[in-house]
Protein backbone atom coordinates (compact mmCIF):
# COMPACT_ATOMS: atom_id res chain seq x y z
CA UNK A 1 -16.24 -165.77 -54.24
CA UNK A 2 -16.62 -169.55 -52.70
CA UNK A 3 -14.38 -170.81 -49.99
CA UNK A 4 -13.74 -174.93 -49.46
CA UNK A 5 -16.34 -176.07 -47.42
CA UNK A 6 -15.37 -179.88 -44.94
CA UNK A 7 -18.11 -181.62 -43.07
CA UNK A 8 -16.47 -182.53 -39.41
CA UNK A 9 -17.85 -183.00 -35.94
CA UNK A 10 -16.65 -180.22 -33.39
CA UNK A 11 -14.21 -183.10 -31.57
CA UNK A 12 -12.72 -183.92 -35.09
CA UNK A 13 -12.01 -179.92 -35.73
CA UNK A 14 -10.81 -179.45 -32.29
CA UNK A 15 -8.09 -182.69 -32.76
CA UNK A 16 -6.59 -180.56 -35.91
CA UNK A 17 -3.48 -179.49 -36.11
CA UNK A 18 -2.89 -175.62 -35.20
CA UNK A 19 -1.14 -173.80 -37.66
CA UNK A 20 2.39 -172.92 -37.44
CA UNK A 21 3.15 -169.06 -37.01
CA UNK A 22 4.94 -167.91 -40.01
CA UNK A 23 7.02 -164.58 -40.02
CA UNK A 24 5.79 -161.59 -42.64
CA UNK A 25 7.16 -162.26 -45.97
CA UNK A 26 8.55 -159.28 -47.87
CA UNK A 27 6.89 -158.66 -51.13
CA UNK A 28 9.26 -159.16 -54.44
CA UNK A 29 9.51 -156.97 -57.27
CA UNK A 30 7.67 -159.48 -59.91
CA UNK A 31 4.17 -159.17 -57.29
CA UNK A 32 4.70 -156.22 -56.99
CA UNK A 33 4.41 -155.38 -60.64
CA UNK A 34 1.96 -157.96 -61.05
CA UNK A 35 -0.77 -156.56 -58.37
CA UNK A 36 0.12 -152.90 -60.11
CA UNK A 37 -0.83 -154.20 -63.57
CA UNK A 38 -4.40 -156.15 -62.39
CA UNK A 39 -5.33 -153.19 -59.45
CA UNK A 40 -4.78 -150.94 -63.01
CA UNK A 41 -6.64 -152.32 -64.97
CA UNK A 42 -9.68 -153.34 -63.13
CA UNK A 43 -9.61 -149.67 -61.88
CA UNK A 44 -9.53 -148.24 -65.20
CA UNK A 45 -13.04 -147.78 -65.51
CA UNK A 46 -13.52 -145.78 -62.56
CA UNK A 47 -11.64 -142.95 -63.69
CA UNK A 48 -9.41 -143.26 -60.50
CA UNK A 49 -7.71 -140.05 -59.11
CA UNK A 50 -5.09 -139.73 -55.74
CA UNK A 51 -5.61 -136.26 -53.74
CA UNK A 52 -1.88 -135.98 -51.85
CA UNK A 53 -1.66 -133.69 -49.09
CA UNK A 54 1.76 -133.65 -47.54
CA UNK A 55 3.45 -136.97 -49.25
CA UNK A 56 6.01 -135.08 -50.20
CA UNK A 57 7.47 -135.92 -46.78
CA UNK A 58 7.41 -139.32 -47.17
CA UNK A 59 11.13 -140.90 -48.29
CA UNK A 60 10.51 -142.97 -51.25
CA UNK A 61 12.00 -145.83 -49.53
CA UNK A 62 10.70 -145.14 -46.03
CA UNK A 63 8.51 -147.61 -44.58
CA UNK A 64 5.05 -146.03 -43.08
CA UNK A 65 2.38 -147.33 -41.44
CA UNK A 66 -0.80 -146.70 -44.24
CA UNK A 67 -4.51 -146.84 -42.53
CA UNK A 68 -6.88 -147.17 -44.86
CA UNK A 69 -10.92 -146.95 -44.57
CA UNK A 70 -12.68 -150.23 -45.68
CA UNK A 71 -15.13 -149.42 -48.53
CA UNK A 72 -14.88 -152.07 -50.97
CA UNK A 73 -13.90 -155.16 -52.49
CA UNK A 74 -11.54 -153.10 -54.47
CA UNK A 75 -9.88 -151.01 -51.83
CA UNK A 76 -6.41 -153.31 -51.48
CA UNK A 77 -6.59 -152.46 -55.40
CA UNK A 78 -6.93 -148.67 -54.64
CA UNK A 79 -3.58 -148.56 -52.41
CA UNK A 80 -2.08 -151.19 -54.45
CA UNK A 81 -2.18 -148.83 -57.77
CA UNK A 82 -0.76 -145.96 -56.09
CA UNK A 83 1.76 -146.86 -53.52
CA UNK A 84 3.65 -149.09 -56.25
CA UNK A 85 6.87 -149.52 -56.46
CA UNK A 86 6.59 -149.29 -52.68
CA UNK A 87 6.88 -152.67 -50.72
CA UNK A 88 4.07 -152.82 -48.57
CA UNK A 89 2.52 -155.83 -46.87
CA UNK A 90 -1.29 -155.69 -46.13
CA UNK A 91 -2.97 -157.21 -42.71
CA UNK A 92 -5.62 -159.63 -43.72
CA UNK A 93 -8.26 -161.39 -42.25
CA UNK A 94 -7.29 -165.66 -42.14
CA UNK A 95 -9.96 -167.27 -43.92
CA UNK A 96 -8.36 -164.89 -46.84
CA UNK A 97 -5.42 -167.32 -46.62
CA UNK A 98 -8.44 -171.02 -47.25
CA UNK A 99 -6.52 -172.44 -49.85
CA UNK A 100 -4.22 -170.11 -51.15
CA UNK A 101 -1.40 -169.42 -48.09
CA UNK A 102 0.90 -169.73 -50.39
CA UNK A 103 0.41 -167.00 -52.39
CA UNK A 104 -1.14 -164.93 -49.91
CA UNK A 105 2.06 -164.88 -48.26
CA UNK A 106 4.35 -163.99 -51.35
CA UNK A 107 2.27 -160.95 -51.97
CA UNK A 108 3.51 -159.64 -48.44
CA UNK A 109 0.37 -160.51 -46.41
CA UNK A 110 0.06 -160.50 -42.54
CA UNK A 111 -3.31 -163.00 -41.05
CA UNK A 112 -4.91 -161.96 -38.21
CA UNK A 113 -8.92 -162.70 -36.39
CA UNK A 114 -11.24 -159.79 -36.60
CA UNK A 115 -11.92 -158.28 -33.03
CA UNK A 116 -9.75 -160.88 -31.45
CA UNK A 117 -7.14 -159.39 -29.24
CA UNK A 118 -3.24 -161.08 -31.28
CA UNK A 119 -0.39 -159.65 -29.77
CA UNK A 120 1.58 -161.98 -32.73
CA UNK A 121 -0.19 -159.12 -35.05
CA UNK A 122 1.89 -156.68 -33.58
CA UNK A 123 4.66 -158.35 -33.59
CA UNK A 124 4.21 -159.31 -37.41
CA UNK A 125 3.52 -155.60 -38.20
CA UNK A 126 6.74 -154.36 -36.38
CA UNK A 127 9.02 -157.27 -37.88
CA UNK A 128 7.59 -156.06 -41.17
CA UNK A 129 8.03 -152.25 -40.94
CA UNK A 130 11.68 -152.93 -38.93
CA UNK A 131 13.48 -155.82 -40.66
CA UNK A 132 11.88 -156.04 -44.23
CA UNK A 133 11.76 -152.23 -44.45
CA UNK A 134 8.10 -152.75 -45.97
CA UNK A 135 5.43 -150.66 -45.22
CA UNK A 136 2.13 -151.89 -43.57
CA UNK A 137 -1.42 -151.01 -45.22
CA UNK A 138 -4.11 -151.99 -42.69
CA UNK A 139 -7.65 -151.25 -42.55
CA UNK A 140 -8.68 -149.91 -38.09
CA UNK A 141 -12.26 -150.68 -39.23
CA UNK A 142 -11.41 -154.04 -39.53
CA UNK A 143 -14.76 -154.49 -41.67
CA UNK A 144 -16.72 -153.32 -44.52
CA UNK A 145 -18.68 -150.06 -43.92
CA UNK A 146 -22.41 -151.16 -43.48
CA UNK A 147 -24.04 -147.51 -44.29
CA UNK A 148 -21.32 -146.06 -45.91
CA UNK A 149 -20.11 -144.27 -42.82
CA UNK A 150 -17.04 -145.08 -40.33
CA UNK A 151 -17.47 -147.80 -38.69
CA UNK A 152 -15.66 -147.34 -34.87
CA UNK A 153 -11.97 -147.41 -34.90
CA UNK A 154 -9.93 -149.66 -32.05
CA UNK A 155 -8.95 -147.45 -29.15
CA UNK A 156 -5.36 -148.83 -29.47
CA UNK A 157 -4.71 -147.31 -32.71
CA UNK A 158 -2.93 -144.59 -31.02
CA UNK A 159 -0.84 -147.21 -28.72
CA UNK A 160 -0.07 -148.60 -31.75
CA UNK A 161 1.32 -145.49 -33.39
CA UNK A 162 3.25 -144.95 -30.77
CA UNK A 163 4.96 -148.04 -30.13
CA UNK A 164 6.02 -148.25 -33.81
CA UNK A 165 7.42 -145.04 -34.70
CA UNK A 166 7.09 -144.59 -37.98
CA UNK A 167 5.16 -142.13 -40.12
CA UNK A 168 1.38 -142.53 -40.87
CA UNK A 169 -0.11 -142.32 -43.78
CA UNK A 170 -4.04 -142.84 -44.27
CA UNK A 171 -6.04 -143.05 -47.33
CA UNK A 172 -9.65 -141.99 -47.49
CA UNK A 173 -11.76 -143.38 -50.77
CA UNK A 174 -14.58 -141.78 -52.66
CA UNK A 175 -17.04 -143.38 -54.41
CA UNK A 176 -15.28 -147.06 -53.53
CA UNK A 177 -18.58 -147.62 -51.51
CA UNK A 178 -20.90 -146.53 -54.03
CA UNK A 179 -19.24 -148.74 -56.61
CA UNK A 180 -20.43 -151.50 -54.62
CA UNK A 181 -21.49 -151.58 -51.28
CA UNK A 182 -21.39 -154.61 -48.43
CA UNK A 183 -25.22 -154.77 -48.52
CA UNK A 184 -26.07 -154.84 -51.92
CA UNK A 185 -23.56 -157.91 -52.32
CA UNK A 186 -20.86 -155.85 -54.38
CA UNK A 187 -22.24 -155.81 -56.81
CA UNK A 188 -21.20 -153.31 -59.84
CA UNK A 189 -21.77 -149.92 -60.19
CA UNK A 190 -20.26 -147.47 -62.24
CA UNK A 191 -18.67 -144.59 -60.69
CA UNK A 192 -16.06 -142.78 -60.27
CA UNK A 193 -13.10 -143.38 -57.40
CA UNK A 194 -11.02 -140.18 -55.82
CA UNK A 195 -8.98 -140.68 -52.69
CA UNK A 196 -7.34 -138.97 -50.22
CA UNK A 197 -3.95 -139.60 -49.53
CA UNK A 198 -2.67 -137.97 -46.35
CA UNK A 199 1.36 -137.39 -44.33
CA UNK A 200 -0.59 -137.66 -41.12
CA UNK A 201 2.52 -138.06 -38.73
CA UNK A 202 6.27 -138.08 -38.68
CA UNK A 203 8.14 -140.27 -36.28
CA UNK A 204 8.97 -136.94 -34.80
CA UNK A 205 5.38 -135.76 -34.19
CA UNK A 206 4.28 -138.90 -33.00
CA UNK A 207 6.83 -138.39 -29.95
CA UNK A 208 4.92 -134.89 -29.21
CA UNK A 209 1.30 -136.46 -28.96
CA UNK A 210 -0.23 -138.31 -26.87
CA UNK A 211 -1.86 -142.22 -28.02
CA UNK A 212 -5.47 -140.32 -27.45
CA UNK A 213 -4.70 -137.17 -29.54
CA UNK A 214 -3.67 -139.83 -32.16
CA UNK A 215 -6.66 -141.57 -32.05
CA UNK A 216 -8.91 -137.38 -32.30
CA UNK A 217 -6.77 -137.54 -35.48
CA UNK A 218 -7.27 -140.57 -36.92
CA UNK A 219 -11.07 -140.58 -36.26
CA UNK A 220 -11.41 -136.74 -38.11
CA UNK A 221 -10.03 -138.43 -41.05
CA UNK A 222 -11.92 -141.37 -40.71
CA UNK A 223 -15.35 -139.10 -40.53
CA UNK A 224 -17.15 -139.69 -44.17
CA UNK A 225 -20.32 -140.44 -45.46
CA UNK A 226 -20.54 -142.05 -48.58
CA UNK A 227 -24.37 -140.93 -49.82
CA UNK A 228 -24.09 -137.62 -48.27
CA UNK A 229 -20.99 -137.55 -50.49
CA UNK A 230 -22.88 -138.87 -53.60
CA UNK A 231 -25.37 -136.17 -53.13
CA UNK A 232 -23.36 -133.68 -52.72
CA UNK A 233 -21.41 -134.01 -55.86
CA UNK A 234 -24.84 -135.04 -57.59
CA UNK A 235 -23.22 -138.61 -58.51
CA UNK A 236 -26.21 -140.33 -60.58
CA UNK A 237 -26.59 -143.98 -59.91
CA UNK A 238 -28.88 -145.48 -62.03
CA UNK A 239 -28.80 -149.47 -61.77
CA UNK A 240 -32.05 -151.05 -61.45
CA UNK A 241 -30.75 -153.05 -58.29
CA UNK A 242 -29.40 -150.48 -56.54
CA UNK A 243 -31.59 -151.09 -53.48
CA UNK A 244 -31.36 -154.90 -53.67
CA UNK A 245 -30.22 -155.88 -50.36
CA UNK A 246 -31.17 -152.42 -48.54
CA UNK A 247 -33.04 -154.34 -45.71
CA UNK A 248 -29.56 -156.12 -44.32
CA UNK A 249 -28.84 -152.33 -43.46
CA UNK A 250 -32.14 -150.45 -42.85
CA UNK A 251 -33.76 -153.50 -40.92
CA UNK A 252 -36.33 -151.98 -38.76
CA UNK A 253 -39.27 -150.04 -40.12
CA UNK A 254 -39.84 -146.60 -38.24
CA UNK A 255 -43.44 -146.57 -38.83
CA UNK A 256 -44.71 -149.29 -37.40
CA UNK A 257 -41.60 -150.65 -35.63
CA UNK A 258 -41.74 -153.92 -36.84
CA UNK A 259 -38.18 -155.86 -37.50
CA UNK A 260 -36.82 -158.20 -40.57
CA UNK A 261 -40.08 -157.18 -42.22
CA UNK A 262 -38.49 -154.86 -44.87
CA UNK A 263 -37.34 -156.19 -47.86
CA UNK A 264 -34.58 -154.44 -50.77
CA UNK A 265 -35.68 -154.84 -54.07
CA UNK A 266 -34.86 -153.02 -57.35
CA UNK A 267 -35.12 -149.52 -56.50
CA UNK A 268 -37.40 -149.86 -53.09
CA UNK A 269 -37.41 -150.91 -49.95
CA UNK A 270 -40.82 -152.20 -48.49
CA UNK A 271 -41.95 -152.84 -44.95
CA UNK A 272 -43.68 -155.94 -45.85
CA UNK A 273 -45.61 -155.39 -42.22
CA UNK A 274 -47.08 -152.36 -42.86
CA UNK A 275 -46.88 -151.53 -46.12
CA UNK A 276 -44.53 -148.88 -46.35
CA UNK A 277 -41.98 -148.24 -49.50
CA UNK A 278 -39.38 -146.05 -50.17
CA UNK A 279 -37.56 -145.50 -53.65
CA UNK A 280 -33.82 -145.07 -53.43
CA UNK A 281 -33.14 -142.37 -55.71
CA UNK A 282 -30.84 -141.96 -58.14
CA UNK A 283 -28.83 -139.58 -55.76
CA UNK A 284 -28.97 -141.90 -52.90
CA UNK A 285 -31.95 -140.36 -51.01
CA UNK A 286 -35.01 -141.94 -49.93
CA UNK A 287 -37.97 -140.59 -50.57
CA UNK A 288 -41.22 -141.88 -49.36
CA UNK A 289 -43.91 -143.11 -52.38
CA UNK A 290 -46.80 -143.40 -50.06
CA UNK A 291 -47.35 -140.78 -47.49
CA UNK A 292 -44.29 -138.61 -45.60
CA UNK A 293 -40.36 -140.13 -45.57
CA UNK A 294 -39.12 -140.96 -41.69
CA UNK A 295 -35.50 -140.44 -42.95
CA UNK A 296 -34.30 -139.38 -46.39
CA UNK A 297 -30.98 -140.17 -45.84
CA UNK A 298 -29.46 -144.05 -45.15
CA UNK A 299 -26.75 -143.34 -42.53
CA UNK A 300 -29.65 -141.38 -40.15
CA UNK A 301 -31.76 -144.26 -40.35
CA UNK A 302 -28.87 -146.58 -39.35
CA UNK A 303 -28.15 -144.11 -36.76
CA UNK A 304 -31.64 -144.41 -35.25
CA UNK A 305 -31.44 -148.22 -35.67
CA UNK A 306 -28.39 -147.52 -33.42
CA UNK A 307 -30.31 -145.57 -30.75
CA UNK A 308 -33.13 -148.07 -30.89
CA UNK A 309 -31.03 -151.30 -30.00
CA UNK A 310 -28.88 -148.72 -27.51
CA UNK A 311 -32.37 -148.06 -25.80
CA UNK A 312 -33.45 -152.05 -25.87
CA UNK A 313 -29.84 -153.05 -23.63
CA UNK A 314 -31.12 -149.90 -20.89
CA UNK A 315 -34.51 -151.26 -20.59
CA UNK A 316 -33.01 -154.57 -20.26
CA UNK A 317 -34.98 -155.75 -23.58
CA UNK A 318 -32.79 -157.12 -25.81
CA UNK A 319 -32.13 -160.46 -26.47
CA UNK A 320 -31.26 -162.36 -29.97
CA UNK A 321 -31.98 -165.83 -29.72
CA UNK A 322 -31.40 -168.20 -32.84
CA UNK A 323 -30.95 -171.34 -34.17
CA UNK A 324 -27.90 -170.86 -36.73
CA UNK A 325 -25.47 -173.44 -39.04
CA UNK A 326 -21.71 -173.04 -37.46
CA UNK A 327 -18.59 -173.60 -39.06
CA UNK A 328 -15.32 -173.26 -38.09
CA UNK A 329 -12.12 -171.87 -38.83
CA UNK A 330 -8.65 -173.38 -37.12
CA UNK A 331 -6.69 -173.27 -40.35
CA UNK A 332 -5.86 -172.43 -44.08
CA UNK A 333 -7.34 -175.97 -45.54
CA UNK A 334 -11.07 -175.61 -45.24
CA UNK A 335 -13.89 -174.12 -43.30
CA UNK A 336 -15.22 -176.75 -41.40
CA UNK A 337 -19.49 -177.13 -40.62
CA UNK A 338 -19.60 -178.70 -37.55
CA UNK A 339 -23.61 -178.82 -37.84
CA UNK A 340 -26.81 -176.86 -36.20
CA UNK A 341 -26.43 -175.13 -32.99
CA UNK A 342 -28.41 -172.32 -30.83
CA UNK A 343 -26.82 -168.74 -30.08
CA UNK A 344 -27.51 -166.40 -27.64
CA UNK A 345 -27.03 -162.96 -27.39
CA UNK A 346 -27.88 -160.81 -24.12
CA UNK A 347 -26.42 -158.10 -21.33
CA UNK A 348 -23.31 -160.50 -20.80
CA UNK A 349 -22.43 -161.41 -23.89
CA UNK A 350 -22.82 -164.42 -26.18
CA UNK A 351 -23.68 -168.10 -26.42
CA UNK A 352 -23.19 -170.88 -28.75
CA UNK A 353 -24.46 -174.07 -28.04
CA UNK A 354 -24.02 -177.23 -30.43
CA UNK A 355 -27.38 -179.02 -31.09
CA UNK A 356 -25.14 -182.57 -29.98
CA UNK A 357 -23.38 -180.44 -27.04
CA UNK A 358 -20.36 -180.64 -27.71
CA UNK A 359 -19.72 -176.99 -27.99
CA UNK A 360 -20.76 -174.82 -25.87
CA UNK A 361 -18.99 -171.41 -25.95
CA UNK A 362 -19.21 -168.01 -23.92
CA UNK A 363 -18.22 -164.93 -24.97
CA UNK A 364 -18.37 -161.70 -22.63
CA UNK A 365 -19.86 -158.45 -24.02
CA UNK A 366 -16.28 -156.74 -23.40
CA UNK A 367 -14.03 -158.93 -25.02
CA UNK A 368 -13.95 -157.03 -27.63
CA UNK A 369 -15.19 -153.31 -28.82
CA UNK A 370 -17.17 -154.37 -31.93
CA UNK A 371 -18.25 -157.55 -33.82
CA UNK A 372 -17.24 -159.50 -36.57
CA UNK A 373 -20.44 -159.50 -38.89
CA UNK A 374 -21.12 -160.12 -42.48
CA UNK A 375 -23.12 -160.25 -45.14
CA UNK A 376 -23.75 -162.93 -47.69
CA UNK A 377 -20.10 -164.36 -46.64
CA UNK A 378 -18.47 -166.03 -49.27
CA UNK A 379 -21.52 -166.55 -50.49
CA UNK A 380 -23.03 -168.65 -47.84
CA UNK A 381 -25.13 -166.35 -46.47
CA UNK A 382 -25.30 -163.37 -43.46
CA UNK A 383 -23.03 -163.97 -40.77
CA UNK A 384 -21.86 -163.39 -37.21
CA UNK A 385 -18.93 -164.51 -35.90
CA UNK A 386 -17.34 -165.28 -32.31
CA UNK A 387 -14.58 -166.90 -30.95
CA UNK A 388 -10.77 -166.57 -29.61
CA UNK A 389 -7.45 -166.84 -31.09
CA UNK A 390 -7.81 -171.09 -30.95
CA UNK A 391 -10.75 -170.93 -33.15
CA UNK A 392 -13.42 -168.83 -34.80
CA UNK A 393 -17.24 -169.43 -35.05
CA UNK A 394 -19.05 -169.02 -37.96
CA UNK A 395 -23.28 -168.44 -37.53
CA UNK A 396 -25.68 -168.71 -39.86
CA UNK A 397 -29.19 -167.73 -39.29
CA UNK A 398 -31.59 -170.18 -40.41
CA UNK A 399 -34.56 -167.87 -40.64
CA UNK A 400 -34.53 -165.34 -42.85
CA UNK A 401 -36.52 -163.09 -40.76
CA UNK A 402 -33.64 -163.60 -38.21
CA UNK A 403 -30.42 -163.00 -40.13
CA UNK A 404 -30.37 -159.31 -38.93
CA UNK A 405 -26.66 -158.85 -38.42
CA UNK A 406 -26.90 -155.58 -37.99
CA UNK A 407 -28.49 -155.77 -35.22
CA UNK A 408 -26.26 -157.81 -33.35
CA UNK A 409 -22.97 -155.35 -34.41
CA UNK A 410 -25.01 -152.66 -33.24
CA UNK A 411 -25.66 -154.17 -29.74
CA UNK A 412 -22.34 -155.45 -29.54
CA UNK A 413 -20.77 -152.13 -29.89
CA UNK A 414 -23.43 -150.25 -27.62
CA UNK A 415 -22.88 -152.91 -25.00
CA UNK A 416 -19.28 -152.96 -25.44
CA UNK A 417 -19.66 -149.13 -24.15
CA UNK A 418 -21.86 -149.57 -21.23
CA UNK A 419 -19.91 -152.52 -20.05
CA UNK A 420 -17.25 -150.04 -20.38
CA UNK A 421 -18.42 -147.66 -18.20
């Protein structure tokens, strides 16, 4: 998928118009039916099946509040196909809305910035679940999973809960991932989709709790690993490019240490430094094909990634320091490239520079828990974005061997924590 594409200078973008703040729209009957029918039949492959535990409790005409883990392309499909006839609307990211607003709001959806603090989201979501008597899907990771574990979940998730009173509902997808992960550019696979649809909380219980025993019980559902469940219920996948991509995740070799050296490719993944490969087996393992495996499994290797960069911000080490393209986005009609620029990334946070200096932004490392960061957005290529509710940043690496956007999600959520402290 392609998204419209201007050519302005930062001045020109910063003289647009913001905007206007629309109110949730409530979702008719005909989009309903329509979404139902597509999700259906694009679905219908994948054998989908809904677990319920406890939905029973849930009045067919009650609106809930329905978190969701992000998997998948398809995962707005997955709740889509089951919760119909229900009304929903769905919380979105904006540059969902480049050239389409229109419909985008018919079909009940609410905008919002990833990792940008909007109190007009919570507004949006209350107006929705309060006046239209729709319920509200949203997805706490805010992003696809990276290694097909959870990413971290906002800590006011439970503040949330309890300020709207309504019941919670969360559904929890297998084999969404492995259909086609974030890293391998979602790309096709064929398997298999189960999910688990859970009555987490009345209105009633939710008075009884406190906002941190509903974040323990969010996160326990929100604890899944998509290879570990692959291998577990011996799920073949057999696609010849089922590796492509593998280095966005696993970017740093643990053999020689070296970083943006390994490459994805087919069925292995190659440290191009020091020679290293590893097949990705048709269970989702890795196993080593020249001499012993560091990790078999993908999330542990993530995981030490994780401790490596965590290790890099104590020592005072860590630094990313590249010359990206930036675009812009200040509203629905285009994203705008404003040109090169330099960013920054260190113990306090980030910087974007313009290469004609007329931006120059600062970000601190605890404005926000996590980091908006992508790969092969909307085609254009890996990404990590910045910015406040006015307007979002859009960075490109220029250098392949620099586009590790991993890395600088990982650091931003380590130093989010030791800021925090």
């Amino acid at each position: 998928m392609k998204i419209k594409i201007a050519e302005k200078t930062y001045s020109e973008v910063m003289a647009l118009d913001v905007p206007r703040h629309e109110k949730p729209k409530k979702i008719g009957v005909f989009f309903r039916t329509l979404i139902k029918a597509l999700s259906a039949t694009n679905l219908k492959g994948n054998h989908i099946k809904y677990n319920e535990h406890g939905m029973e409790r849930l009045g067919k005409k009650e609106p809930c509040l329905i978190l969701m883990n992000h998997s998948s392309f398809i995962d707005m499909q997955i709740a889509a196909n089951y919760l119909y006839p229900r009304p929903f609307s769905t919380v979105c990211t904006t540059d969902a809305y480049m050239g389409k607003a229109w419909l985008m709001r018919q079909i009940g959806c609410i905008p919002t910035q990833k990792f940008v603090a909007d109190l007009t989201l919570i507004k949006d979501i209350s107006y929705a679940l309060k006046e239209l008597k729709s319920s509200v899907l949203m997805y706490p990771e805010a992003m696809y999973s990276f290694d097909g574990t959870a990413s971290a979940l906002p800590e006011t998730v439970g503040k949330l809960v309890k300020m709207l009173k309504v019941p919670v509902v969360t559904i929890i997808t297998h084999g969404a991932f492995s259909r086609e992960p974030l890293y391998n550019m979602l790309r096709h696979r064929n398997v298999d989709i189960s999910a688990d649809v859970t009555y987490l909380l009345s209105p009633e219980e939710i008075e009884t709790v406190s906002a941190e025993d509903i974040n323990a019980m969010i996160g326990e559902k929100f604890s899944f690993d998509s290879f570990r469940w692959q291998q577990e219920n011996k799920i073949i996948i057999n696609e010849d490019f089922r590796a492509d991509g593998l280095e966005r995740v696993l970017y740093k070799c643990p053999h020689c240490l070296a970083e943006g050296k390994t490459v994805g490719k087919g069925i292995h993944l190659v440290c191009n430094n020091c020679g290293k490969k590893y097949e990705l087996t048709e269970l989702g393992y890795l196993s080593a094909t020249n001499g012993e495996s560091a990790f078999n499994h993908i999330p542990d290797w993530f995981a030490w990634e994780r401790e490596q960069v965590k290790e890099e911000l104590n020592q005072g080490k860590y630094l990313l320091d590249i010359d990206v393209d930036v675009y812009m986005l200040v509203d629905t009609k285009a994203l705008y490239h404003i040109g090169g620029g330099h960013l920054t990334h260190n113990s306090e946070g980030f910087r974007l520079v313009s290469d004609d200096n007329e931006l120059d932004y600062s970000q601190s490392a605890l404005s926000s828990y996590s980091l908006n960061a992508d790969y092969f957005w909307y085609e254009i290529g890996d990404m990590i974005s910045i910015g406040n509710k006015r307007h979002l940043f859009y960075c490109f690496p220029k250098k392949a061997e620099e586009a590790i956007v991993a890395k600088a999600k990982l650091s931003a959520d380590e130093l989010y924590k030791i800021k925090k402290k």
